[in-house]
PDB file of N, CA and C in Angstrom:
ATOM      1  N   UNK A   1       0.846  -1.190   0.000  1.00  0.00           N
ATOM      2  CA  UNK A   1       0.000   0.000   0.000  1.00  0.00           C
ATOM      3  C   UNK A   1       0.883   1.241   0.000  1.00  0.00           C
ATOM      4  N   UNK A   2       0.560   2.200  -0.871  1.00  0.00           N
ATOM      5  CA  UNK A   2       1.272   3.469  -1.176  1.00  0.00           C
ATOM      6  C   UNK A   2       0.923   4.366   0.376  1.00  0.00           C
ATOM      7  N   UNK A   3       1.571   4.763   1.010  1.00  0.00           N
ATOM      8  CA  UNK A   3       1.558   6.059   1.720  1.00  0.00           C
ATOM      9  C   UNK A   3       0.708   7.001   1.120  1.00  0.00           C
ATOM     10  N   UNK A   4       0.361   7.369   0.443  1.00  0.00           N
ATOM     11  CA  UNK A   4      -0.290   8.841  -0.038  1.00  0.00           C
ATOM     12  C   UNK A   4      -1.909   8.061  -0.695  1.00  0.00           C
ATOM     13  N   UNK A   5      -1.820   6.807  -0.050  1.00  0.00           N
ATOM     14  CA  UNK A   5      -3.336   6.266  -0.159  1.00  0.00           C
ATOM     15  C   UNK A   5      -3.898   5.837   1.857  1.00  0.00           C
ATOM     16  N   UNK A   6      -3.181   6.182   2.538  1.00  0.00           N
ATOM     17  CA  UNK A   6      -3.339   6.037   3.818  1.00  0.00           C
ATOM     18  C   UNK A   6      -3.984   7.547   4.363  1.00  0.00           C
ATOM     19  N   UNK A   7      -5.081   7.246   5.092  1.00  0.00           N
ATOM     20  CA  UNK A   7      -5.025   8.841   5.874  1.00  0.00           C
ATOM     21  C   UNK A   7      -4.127   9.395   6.096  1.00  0.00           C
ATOM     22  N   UNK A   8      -3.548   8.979   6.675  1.00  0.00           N
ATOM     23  CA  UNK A   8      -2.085   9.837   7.346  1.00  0.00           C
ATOM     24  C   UNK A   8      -1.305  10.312   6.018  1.00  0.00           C
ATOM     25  N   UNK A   9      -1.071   9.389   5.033  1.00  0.00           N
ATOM     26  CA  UNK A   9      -0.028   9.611   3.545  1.00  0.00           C
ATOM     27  C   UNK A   9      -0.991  10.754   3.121  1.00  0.00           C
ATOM     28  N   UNK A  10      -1.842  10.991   2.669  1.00  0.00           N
ATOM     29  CA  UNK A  10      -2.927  11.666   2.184  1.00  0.00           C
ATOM     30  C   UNK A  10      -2.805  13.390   2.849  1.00  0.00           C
ATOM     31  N   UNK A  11      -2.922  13.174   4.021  1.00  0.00           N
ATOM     32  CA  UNK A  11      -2.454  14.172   5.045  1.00  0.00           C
ATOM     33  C   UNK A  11      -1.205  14.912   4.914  1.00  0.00           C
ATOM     34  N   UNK A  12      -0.431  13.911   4.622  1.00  0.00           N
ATOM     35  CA  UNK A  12       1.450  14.316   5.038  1.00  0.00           C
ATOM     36  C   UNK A  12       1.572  15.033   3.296  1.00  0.00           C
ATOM     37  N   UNK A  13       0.784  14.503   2.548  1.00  0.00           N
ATOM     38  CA  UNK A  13       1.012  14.712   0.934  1.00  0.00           C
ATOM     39  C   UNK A  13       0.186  16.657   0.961  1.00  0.00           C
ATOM     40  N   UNK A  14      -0.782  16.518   1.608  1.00  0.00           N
ATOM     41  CA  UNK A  14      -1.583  17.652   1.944  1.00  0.00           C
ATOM     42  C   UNK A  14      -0.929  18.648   2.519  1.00  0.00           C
ATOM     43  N   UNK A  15      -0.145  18.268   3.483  1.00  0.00           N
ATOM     44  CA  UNK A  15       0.653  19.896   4.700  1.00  0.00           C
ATOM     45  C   UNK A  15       1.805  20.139   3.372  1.00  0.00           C
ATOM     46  N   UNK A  16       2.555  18.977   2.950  1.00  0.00           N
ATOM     47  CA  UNK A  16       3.933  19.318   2.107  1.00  0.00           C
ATOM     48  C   UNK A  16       3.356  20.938   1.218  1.00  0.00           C
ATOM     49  N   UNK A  17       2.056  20.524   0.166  1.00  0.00           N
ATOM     50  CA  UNK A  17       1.484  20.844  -0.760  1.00  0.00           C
ATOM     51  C   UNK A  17       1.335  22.251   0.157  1.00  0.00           C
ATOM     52  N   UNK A  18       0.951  22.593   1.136  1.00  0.00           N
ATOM     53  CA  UNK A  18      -0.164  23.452   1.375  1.00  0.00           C
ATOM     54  C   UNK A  18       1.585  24.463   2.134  1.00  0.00           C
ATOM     55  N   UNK A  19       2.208  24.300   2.703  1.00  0.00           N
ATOM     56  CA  UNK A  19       3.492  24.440   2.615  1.00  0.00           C
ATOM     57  C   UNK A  19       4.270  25.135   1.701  1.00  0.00           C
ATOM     58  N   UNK A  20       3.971  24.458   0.578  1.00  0.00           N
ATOM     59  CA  UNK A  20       5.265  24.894  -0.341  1.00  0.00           C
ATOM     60  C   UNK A  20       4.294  26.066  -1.543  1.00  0.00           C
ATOM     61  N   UNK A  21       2.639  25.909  -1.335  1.00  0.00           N
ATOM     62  CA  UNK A  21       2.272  27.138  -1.952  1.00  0.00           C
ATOM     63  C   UNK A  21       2.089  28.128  -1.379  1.00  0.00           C
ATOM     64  N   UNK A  22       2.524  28.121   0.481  1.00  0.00           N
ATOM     65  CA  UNK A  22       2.523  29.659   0.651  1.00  0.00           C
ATOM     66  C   UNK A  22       4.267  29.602   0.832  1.00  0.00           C
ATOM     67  N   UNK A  23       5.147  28.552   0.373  1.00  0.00           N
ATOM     68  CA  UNK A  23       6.544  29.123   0.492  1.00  0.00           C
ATOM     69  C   UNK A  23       6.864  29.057   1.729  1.00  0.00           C
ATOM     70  N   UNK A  24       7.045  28.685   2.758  1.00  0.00           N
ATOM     71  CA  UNK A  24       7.207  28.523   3.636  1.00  0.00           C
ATOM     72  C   UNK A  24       8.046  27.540   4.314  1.00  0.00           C
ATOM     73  N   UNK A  25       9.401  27.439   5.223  1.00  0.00           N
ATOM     74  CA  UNK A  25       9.954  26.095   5.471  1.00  0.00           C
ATOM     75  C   UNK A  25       9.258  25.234   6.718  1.00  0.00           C
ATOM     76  N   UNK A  26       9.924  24.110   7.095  1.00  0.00           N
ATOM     77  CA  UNK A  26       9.404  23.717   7.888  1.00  0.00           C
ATOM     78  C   UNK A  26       9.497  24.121   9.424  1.00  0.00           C
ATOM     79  N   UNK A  27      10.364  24.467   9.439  1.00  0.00           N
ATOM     80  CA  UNK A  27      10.450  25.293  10.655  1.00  0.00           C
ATOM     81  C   UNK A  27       9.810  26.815  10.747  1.00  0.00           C
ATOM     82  N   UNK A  28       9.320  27.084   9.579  1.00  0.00           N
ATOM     83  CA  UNK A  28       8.423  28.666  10.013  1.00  0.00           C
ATOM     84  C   UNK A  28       6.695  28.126  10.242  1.00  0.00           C
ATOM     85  N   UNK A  29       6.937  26.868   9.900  1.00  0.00           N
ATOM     86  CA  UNK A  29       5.487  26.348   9.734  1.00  0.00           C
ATOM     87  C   UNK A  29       5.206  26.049  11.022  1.00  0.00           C
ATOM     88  N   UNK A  30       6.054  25.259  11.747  1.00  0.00           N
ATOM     89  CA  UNK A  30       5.934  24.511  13.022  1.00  0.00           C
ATOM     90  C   UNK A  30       6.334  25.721  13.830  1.00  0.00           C
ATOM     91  N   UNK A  31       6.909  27.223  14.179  1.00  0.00           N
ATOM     92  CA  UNK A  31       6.657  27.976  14.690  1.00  0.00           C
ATOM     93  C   UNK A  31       5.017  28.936  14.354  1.00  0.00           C
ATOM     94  N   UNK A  32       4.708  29.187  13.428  1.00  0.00           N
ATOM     95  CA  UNK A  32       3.583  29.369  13.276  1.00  0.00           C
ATOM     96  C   UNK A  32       2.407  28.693  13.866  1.00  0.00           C
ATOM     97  N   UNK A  33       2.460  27.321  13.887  1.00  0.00           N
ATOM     98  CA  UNK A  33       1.452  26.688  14.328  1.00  0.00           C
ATOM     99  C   UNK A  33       1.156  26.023  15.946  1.00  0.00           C
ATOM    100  N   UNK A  34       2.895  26.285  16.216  1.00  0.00           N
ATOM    101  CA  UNK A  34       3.214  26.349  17.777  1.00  0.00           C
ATOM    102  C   UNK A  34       3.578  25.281  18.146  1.00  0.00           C
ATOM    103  N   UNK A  35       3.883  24.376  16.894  1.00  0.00           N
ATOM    104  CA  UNK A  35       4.129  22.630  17.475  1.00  0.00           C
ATOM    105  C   UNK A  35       5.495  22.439  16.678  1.00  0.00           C
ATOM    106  N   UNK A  36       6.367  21.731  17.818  1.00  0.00           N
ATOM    107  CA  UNK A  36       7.445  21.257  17.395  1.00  0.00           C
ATOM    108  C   UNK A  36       8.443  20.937  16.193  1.00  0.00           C
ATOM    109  N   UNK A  37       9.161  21.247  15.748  1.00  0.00           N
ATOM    110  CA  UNK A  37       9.754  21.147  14.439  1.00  0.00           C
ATOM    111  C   UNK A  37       9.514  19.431  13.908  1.00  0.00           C
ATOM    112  N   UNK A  38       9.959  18.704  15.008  1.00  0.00           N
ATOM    113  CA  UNK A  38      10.130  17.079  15.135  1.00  0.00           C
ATOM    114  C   UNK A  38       8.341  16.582  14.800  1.00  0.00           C
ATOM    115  N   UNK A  39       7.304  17.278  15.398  1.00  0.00           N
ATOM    116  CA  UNK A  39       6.224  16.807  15.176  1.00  0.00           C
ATOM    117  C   UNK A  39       5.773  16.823  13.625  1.00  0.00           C
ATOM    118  N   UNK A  40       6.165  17.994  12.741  1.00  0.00           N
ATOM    119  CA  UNK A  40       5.915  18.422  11.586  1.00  0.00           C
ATOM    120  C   UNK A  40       6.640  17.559  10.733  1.00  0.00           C
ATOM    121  N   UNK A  41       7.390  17.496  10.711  1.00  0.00           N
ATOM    122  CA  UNK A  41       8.603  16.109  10.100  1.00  0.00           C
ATOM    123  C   UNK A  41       8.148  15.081  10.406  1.00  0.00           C
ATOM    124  N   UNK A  42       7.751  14.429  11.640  1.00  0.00           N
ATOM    125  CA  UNK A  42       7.186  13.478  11.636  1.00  0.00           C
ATOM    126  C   UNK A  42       5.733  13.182  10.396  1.00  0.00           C
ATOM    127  N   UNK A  43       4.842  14.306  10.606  1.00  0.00           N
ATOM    128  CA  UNK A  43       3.699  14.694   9.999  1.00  0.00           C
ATOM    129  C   UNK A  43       3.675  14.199   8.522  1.00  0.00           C
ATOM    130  N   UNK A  44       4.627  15.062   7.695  1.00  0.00           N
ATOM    131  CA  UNK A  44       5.417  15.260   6.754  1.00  0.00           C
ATOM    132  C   UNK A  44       5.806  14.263   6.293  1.00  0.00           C
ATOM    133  N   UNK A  45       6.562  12.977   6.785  1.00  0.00           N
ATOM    134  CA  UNK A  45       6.800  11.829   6.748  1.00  0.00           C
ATOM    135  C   UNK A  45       5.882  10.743   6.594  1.00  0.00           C
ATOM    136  N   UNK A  46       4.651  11.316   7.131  1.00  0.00           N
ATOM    137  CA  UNK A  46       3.771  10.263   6.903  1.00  0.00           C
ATOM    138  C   UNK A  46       3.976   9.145   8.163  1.00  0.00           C
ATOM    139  N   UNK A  47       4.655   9.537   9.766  1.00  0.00           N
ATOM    140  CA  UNK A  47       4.968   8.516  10.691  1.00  0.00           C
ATOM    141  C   UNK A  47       4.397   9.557  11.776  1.00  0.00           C
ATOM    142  N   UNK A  48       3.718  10.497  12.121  1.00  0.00           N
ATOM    143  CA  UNK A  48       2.922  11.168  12.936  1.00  0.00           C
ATOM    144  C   UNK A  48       1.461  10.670  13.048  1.00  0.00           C
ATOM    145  N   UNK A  49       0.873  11.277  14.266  1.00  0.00           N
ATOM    146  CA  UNK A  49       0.055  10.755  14.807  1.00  0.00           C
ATOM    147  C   UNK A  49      -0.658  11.489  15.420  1.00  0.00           C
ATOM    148  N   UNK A  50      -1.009  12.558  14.630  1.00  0.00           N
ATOM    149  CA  UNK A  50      -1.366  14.376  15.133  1.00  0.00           C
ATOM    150  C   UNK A  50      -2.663  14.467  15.786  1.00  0.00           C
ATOM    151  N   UNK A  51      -2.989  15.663  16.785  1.00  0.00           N
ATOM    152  CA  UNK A  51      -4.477  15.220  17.686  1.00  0.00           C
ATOM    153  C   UNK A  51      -5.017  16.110  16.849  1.00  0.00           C
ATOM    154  N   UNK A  52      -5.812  15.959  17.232  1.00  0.00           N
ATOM    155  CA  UNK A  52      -7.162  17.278  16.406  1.00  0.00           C
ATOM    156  C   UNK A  52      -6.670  18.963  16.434  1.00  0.00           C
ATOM    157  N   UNK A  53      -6.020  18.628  17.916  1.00  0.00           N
ATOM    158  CA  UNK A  53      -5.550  20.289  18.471  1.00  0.00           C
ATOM    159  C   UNK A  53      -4.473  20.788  17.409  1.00  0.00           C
ATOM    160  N   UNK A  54      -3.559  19.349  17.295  1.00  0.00           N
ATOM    161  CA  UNK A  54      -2.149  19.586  15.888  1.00  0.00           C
ATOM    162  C   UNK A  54      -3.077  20.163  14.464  1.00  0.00           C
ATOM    163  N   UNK A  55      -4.009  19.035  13.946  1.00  0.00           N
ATOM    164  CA  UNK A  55      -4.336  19.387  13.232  1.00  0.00           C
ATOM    165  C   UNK A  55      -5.207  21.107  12.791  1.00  0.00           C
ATOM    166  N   UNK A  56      -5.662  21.676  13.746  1.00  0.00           N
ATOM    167  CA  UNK A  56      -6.266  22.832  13.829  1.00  0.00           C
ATOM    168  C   UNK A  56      -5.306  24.162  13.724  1.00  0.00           C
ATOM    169  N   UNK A  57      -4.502  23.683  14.783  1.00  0.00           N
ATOM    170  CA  UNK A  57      -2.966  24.561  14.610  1.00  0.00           C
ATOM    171  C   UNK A  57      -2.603  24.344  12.837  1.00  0.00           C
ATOM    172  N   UNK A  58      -2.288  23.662  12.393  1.00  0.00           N
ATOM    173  CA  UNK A  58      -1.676  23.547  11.249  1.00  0.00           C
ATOM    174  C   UNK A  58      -2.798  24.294   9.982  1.00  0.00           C
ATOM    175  N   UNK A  59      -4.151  23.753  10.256  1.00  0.00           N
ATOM    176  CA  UNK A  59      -5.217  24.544   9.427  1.00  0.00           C
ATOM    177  C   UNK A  59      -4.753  25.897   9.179  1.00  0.00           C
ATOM    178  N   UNK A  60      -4.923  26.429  10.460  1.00  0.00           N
ATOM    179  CA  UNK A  60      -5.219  27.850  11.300  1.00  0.00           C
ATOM    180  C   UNK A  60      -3.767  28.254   9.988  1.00  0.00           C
ATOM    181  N   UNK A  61      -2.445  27.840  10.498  1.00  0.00           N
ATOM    182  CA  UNK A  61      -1.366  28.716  10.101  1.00  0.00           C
ATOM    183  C   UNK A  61      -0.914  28.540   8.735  1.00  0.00           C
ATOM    184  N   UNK A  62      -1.650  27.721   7.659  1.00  0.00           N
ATOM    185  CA  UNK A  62      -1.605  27.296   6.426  1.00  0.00           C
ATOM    186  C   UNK A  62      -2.784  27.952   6.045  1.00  0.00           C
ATOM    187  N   UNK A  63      -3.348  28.761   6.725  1.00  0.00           N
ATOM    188  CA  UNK A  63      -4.468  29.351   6.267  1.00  0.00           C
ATOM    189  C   UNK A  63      -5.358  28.850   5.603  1.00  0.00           C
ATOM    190  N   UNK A  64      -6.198  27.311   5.480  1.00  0.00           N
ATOM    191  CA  UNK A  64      -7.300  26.740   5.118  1.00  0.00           C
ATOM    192  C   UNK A  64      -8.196  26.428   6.073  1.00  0.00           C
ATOM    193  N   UNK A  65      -9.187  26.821   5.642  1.00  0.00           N
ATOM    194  CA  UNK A  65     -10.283  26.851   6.649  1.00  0.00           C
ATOM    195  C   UNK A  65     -11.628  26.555   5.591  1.00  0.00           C
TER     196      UNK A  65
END
């Protein structure tokens, strides 16, 4: 099974995307959103395990709503 057919792959394929069209690295992302550099990489990777609260943070500072 492909990663980017898993929720989580699907997800991690989603932040990269949503990321790199406002230009942004990973570390301005994970200060923006207030969560850990290591959590976002994890994310990113497709090996995270983000709560609702991660996920909202990340909405919020990728600006989709």
């Amino acid at each position: 099974m492909q990663l980017s057919s898993t929720p989580i792959g699907i997800l991690a394929v989603a932040v990269k995307r949503e990321r790199g069209r406002i230009g942004i690295s990973v570390s301005e992302l994970a200060k923006r959103a207030g969560i850990a550099k290591s959590t976002l990489s994890q994310l990113e990777s497709g090996s995270g395990n983000p709560s609702l609260e991660t996920l909202w943070a990340l909405a919020m500072a990728l600006d989709c709503r």
